[in-house]
C-alpha atoms as a PDB file:
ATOM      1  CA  UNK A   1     142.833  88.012-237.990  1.00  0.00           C
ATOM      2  CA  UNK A   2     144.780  90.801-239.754  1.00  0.00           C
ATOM      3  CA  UNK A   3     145.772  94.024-238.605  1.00  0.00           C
ATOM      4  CA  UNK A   4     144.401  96.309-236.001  1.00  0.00           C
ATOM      5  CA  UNK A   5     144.845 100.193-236.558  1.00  0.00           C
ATOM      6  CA  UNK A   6     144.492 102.360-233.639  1.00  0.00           C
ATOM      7  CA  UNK A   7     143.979 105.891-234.069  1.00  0.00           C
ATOM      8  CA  UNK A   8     144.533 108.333-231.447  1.00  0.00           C
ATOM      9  CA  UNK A   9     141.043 110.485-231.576  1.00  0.00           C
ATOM     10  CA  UNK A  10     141.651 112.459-228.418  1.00  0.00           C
ATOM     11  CA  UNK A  11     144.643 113.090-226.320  1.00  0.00           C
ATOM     12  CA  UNK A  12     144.366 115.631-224.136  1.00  0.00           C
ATOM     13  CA  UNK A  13     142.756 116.089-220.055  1.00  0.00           C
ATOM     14  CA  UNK A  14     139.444 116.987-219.219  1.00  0.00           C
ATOM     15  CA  UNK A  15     139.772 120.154-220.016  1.00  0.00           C
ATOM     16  CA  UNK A  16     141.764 119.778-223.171  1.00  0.00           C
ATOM     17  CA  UNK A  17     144.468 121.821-224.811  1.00  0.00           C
ATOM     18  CA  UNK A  18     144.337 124.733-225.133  1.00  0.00           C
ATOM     19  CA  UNK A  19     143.007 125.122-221.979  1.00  0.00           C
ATOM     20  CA  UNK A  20     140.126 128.188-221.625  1.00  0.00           C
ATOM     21  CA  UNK A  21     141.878 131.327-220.434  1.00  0.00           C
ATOM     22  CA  UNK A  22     144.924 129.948-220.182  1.00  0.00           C
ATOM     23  CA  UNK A  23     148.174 131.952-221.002  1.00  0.00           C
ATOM     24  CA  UNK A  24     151.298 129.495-220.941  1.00  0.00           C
ATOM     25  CA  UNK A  25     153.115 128.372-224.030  1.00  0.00           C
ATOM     26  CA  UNK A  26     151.707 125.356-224.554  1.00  0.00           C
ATOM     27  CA  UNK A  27     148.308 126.520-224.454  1.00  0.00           C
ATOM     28  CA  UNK A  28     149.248 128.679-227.409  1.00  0.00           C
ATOM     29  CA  UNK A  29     151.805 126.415-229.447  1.00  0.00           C
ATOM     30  CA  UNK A  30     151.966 126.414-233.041  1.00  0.00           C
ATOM     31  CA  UNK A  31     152.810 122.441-233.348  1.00  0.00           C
ATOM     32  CA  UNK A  32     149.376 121.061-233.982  1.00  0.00           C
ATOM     33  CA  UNK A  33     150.760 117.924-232.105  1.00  0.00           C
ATOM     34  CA  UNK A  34     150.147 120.048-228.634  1.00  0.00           C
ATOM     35  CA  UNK A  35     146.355 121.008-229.721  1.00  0.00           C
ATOM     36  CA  UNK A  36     144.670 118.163-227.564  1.00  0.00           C
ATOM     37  CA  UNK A  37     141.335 117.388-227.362  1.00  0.00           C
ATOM     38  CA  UNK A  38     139.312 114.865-224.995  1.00  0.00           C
ATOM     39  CA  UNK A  39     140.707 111.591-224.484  1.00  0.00           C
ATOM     40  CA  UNK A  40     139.152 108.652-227.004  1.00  0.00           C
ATOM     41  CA  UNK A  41     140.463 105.995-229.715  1.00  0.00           C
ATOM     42  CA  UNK A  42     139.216 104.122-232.673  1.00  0.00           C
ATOM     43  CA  UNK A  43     139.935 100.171-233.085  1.00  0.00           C
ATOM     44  CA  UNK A  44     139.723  99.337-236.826  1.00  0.00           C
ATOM     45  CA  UNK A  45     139.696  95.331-237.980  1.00  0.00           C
ATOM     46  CA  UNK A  46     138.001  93.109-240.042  1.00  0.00           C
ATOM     47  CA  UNK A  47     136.152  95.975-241.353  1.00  0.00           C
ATOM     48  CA  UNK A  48     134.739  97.201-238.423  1.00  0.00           C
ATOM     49  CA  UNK A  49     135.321 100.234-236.050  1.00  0.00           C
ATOM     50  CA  UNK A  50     135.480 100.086-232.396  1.00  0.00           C
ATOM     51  CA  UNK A  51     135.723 103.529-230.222  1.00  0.00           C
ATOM     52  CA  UNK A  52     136.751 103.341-226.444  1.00  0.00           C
ATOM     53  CA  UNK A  53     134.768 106.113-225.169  1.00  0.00           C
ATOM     54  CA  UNK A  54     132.874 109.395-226.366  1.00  0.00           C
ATOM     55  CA  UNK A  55     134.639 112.361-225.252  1.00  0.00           C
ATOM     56  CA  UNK A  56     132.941 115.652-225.186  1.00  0.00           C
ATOM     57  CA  UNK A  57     135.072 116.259-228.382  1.00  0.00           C
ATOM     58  CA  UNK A  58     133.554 113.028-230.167  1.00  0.00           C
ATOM     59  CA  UNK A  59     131.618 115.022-233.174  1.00  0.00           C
ATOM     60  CA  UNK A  60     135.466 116.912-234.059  1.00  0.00           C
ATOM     61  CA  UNK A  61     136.911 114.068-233.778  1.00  0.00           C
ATOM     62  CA  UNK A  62     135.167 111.745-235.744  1.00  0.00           C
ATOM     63  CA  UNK A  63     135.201 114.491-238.636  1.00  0.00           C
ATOM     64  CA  UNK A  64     138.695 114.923-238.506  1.00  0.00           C
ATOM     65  CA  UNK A  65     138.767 110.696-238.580  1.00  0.00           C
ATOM     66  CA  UNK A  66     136.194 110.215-241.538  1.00  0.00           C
ATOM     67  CA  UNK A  67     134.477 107.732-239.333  1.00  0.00           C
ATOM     68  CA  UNK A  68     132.092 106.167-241.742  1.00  0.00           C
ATOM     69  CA  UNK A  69     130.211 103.970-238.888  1.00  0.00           C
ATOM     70  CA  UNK A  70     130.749 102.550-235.283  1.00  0.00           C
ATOM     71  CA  UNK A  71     129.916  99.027-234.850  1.00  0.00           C
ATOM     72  CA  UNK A  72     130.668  99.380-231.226  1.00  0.00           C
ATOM     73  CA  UNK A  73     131.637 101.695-228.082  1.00  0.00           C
ATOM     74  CA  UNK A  74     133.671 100.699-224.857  1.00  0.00           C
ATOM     75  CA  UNK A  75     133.504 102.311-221.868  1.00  0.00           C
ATOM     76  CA  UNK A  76     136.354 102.912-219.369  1.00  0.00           C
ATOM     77  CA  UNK A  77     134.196 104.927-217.013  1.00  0.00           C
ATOM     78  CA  UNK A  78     131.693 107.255-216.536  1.00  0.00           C
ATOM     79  CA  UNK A  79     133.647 110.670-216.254  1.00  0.00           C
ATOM     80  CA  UNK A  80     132.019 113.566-218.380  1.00  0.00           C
ATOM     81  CA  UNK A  81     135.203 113.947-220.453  1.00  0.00           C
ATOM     82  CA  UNK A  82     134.574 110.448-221.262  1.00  0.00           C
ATOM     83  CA  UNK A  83     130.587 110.261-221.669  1.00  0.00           C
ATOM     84  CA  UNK A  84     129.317 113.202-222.937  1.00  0.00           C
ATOM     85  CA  UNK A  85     129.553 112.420-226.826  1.00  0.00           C
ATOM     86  CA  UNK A  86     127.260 109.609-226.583  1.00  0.00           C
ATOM     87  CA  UNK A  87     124.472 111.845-227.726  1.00  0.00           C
ATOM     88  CA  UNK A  88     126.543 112.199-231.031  1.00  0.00           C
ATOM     89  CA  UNK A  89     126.370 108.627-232.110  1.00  0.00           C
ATOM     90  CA  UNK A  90     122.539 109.525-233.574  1.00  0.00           C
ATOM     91  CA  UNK A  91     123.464 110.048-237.046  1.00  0.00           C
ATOM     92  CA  UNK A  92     125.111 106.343-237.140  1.00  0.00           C
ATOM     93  CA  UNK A  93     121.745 104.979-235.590  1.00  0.00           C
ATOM     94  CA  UNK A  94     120.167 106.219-238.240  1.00  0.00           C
ATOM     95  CA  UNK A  95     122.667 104.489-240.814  1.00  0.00           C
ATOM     96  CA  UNK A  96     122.890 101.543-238.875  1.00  0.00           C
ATOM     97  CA  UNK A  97     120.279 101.250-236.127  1.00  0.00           C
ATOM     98  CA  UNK A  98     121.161 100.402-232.490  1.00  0.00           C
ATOM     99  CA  UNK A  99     124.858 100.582-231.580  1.00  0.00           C
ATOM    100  CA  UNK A 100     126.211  98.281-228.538  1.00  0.00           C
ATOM    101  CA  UNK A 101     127.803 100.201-225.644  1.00  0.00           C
ATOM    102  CA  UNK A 102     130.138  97.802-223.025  1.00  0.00           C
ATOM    103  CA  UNK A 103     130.434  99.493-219.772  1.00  0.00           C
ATOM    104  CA  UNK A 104     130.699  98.328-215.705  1.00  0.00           C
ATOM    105  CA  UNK A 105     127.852  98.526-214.339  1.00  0.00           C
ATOM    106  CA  UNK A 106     128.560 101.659-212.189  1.00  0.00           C
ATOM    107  CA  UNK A 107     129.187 103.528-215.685  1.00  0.00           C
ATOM    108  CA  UNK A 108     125.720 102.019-217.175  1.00  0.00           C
ATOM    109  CA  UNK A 109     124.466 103.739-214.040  1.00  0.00           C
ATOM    110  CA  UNK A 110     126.084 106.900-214.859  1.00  0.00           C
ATOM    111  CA  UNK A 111     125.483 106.565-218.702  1.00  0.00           C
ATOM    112  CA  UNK A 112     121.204 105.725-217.738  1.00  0.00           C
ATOM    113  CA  UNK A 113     121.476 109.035-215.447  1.00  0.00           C
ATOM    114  CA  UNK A 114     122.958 111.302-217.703  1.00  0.00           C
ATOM    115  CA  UNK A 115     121.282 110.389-220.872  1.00  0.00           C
ATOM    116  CA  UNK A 116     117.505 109.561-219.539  1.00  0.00           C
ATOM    117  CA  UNK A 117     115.898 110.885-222.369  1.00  0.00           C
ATOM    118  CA  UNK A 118     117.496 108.202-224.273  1.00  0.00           C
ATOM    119  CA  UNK A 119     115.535 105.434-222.213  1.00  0.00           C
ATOM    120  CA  UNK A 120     112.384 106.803-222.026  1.00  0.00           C
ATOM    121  CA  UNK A 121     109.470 107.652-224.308  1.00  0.00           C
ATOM    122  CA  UNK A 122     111.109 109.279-227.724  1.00  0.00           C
ATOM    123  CA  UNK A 123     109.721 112.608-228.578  1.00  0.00           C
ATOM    124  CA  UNK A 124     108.085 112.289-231.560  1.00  0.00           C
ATOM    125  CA  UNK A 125     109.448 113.928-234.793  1.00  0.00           C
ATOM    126  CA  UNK A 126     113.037 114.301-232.305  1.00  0.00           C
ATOM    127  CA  UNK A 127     115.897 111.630-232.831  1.00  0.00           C
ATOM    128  CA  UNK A 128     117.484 109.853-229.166  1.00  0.00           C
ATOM    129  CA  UNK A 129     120.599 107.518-229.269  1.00  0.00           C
ATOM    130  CA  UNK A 130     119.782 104.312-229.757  1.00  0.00           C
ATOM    131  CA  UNK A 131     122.147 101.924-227.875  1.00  0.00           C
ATOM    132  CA  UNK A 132     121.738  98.741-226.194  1.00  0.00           C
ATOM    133  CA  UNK A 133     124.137  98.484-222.827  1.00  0.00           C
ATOM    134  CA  UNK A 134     125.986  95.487-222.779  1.00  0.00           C
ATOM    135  CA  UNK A 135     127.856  94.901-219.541  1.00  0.00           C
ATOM    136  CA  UNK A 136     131.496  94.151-219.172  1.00  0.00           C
ATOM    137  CA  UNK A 137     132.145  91.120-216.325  1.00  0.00           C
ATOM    138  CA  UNK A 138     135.166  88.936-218.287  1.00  0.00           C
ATOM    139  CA  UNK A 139     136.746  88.507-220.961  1.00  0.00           C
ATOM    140  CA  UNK A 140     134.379  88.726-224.490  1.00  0.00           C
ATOM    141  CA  UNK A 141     134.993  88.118-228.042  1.00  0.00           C
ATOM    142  CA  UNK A 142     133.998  91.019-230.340  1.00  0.00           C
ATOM    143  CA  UNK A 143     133.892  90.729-234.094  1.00  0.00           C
ATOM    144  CA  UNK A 144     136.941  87.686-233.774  1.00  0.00           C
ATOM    145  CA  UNK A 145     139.199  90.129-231.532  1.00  0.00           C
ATOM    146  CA  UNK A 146     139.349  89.489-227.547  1.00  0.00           C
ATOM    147  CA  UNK A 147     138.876  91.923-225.333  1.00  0.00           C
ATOM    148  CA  UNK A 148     140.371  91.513-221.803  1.00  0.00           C
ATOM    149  CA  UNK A 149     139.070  93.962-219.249  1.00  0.00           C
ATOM    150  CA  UNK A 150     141.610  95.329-216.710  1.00  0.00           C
ATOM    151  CA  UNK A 151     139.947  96.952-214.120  1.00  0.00           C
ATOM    152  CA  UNK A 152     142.762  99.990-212.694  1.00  0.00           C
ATOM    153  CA  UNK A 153     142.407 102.631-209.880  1.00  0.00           C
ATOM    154  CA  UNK A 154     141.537 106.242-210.540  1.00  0.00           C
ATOM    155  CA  UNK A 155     142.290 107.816-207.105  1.00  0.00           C
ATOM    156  CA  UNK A 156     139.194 105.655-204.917  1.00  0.00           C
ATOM    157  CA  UNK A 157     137.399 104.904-207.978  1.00  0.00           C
ATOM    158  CA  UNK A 158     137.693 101.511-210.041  1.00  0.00           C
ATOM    159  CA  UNK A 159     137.828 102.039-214.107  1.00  0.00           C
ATOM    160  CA  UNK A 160     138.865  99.643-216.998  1.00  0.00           C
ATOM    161  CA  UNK A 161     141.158  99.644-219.367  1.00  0.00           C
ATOM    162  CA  UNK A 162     141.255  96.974-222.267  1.00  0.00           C
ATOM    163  CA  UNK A 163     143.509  94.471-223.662  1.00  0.00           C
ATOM    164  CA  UNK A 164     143.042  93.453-226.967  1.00  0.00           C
ATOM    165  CA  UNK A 165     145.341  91.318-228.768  1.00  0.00           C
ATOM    166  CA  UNK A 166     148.919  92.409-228.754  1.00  0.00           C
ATOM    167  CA  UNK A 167     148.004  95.578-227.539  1.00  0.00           C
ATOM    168  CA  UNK A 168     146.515  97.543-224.626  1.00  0.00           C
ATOM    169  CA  UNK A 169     145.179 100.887-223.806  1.00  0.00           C
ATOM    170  CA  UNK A 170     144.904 102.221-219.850  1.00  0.00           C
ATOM    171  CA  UNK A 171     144.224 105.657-219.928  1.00  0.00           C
ATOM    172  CA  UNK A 172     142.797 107.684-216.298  1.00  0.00           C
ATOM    173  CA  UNK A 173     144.536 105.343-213.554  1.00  0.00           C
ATOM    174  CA  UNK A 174     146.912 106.178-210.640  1.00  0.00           C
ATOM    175  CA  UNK A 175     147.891 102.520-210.032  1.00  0.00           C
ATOM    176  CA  UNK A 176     147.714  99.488-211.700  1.00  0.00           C
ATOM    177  CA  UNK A 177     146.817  96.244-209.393  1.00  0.00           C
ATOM    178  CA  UNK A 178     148.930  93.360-209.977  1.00  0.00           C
ATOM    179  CA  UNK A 179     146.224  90.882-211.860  1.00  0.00           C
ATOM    180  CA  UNK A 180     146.244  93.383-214.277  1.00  0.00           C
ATOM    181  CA  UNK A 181     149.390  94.127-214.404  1.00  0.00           C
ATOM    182  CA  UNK A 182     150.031  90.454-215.863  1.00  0.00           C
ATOM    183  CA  UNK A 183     148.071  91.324-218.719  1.00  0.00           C
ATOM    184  CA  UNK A 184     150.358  94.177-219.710  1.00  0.00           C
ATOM    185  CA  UNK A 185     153.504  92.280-220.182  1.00  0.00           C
ATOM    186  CA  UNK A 186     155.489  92.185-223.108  1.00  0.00           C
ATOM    187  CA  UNK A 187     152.935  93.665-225.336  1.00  0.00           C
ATOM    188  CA  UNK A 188     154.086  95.106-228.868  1.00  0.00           C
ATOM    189  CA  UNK A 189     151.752  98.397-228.215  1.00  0.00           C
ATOM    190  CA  UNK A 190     150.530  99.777-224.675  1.00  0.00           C
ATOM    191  CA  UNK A 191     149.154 103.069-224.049  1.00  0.00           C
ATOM    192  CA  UNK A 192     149.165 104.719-220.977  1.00  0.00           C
ATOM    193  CA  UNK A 193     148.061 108.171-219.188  1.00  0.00           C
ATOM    194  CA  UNK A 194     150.527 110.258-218.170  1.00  0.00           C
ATOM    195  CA  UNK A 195     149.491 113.533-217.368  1.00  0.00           C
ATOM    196  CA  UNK A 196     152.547 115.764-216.540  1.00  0.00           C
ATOM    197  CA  UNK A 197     155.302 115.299-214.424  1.00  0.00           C
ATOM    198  CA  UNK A 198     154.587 116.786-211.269  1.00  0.00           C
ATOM    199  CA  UNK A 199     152.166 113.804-209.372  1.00  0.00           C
ATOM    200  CA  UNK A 200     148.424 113.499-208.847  1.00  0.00           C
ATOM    201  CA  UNK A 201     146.129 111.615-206.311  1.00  0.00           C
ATOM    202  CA  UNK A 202     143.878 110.192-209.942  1.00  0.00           C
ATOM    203  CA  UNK A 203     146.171 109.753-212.358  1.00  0.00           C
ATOM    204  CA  UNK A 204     149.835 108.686-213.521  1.00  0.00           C
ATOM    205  CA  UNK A 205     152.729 110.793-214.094  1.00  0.00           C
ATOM    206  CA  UNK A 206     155.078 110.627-216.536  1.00  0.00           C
ATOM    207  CA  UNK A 207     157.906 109.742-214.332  1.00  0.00           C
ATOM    208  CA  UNK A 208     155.526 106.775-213.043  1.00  0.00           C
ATOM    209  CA  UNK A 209     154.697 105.797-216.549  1.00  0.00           C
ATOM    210  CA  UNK A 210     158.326 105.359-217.434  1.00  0.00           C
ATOM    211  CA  UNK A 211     158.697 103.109-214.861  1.00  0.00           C
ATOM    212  CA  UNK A 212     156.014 101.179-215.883  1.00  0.00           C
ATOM    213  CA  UNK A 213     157.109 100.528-218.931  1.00  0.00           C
ATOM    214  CA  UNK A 214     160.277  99.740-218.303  1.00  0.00           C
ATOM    215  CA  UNK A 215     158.934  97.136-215.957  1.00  0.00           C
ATOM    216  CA  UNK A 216     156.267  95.618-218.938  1.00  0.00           C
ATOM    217  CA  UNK A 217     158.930  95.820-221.376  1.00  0.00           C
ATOM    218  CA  UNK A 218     156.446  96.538-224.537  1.00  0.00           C
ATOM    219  CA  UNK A 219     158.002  97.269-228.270  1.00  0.00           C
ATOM    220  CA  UNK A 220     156.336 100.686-228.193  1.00  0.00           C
ATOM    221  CA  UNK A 221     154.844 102.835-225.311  1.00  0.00           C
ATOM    222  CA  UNK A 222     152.317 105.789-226.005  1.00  0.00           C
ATOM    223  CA  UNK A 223     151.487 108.011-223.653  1.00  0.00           C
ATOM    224  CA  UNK A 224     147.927 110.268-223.373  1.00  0.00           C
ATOM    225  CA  UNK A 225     145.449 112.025-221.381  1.00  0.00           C
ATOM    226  CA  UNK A 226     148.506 114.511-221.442  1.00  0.00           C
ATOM    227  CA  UNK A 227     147.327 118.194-219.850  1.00  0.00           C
ATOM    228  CA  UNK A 228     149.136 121.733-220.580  1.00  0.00           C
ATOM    229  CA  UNK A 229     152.242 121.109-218.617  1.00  0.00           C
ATOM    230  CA  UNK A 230     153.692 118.851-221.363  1.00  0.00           C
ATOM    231  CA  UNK A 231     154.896 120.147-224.639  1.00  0.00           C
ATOM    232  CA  UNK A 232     155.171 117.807-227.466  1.00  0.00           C
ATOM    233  CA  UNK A 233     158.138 118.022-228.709  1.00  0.00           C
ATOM    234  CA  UNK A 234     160.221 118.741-225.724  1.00  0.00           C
ATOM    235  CA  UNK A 235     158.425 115.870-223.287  1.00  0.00           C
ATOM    236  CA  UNK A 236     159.647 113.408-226.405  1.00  0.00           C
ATOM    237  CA  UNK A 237     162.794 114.339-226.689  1.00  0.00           C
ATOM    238  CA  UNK A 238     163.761 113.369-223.164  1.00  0.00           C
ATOM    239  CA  UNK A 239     162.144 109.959-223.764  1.00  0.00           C
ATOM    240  CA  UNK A 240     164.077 106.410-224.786  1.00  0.00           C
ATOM    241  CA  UNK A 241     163.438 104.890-227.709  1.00  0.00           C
ATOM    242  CA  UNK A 242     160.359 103.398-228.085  1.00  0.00           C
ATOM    243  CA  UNK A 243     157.881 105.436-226.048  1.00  0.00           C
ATOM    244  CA  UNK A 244     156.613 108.709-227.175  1.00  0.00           C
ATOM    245  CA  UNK A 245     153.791 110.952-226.275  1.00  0.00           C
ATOM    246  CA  UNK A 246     150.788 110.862-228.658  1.00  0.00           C
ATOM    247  CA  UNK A 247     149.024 112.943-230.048  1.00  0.00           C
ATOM    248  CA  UNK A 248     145.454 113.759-231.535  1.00  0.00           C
ATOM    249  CA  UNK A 249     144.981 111.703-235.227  1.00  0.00           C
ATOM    250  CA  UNK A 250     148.391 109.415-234.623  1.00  0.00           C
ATOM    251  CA  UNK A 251     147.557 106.014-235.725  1.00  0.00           C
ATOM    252  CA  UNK A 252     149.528 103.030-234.641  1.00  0.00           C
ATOM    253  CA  UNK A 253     149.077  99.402-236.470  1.00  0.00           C
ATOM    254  CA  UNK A 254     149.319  96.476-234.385  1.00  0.00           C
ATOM    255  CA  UNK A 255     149.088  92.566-235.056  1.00  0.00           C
ATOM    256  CA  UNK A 256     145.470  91.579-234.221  1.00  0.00           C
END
């Protein structure tokens, strides 16, 4: 296959940046590159376009993307900041029909809770999503690319992140087992969370983040799910070459 373009459509925390109410110099930053909003990306090859999750930011973001269609939608976990957009995927249905969501099965549990009225009776005259949960248990081809599942811990809870090709994307862990580690070596692009810098019981630091990638050794390092206590520019320029922290509409092109 050809390229694969990954687009950055969210970068921020749950709570995104700006934060509500919140008075520190980040929050109010003129660089557009520190206005964050829930954490997501878009996979784009052989003509079709893959998201990994649905943030709560989805609609913006897929605006500010000119997302045509969605041919697909991964699942790391069931977290609201990573859910909640799944109602906005009704306008594609109705371009396209059903859209396939790959999830664990704890997050189809979350996703069938959350969204009921998607799974029942459809009101008539009202539109629901329609989607068709596919579950994620190995390795599975989608549209010629491979998708390896690398299931991470977020504090005591187990979540995915995805290999695909020559690149990777782990966002929401605090450690990284060593199976999955493998997977992660030597890769030309691998994104990773890393929050701020002090630590946190659920997710990486960028301190921790460093050291994983200087460990894995990948051509470039990106790092998201990046809250208020970063600012853009400054966080990148203490950084060696090669890793940098992303930001909301970046888009990175990767062999396939």
């Amino acid at each position: 296959m050809g390229r694969l373009r990954l687009t950055f459509l969210g970068t921020g925390t749950s709570m995104g940046v700006p934060t509500l109410g919140c008075p520190c110099n980040v929050c109010h930053s003129s660089d557009p590159r520190d206005h964050r909003t829930r954490p997501s990306v878009l996979l784009e090859y052989n003509g079709r376009a893959i998201v990994i999750d649905t943030s709560p930011d989805f609609r913006h973001q897929a605006l500010r993307a000119g997302l045509e269609r969605v041919d697909a939608v991964l699942y790391t976990h069931g977290h609201a900041d990573h859910i909640l957009g799944l109602d906005d995927l009704r306008p594609y249905n109705l371009k396209q029909g059903a859209i396939p969501l790959y999830a664990n099965a704890a997050t189809q549990d979350i996703i069938r809770q959350t969204f009921a009225f998607a799974f029942g009776r459809a009101t008539p005259n009202s539109t629901v999503p329609l989607i068709e949960l596919r579950p994620i248990d190995s390795p599975w081809e989608l549209f010629g690319l491979r998708f390896v599942p690398l299931p991470v811990q977020h504090g005591e809870m187990e979540v995915l992140g995805f290999r695909f090709g020559r690149a990777a994307y782990v966002t929401d862990f605090s450690a990284i087992p060593p199976a999955s580690l493998e997977q992660l070596r030597g890769l030309d692009l691998l994104v990773l969370d890393a929050l701020r810098h002090r630590p946190h019981p659920n997710h990486s630091s960028v301190e921790q983040s460093l050291r994983l990638v200087e460990e894995l050794r990948p051509r470039r390092a990106y790092f998201t799910h990046i809250a208020h206590d970063l600012s853009h520019a400054e966080t990148n320029a203490q950084f060696p070459p090669g890793v940098e922290l992303a930001y909301d509409g970046l888009v990175a092109e990767v062999e396939g």
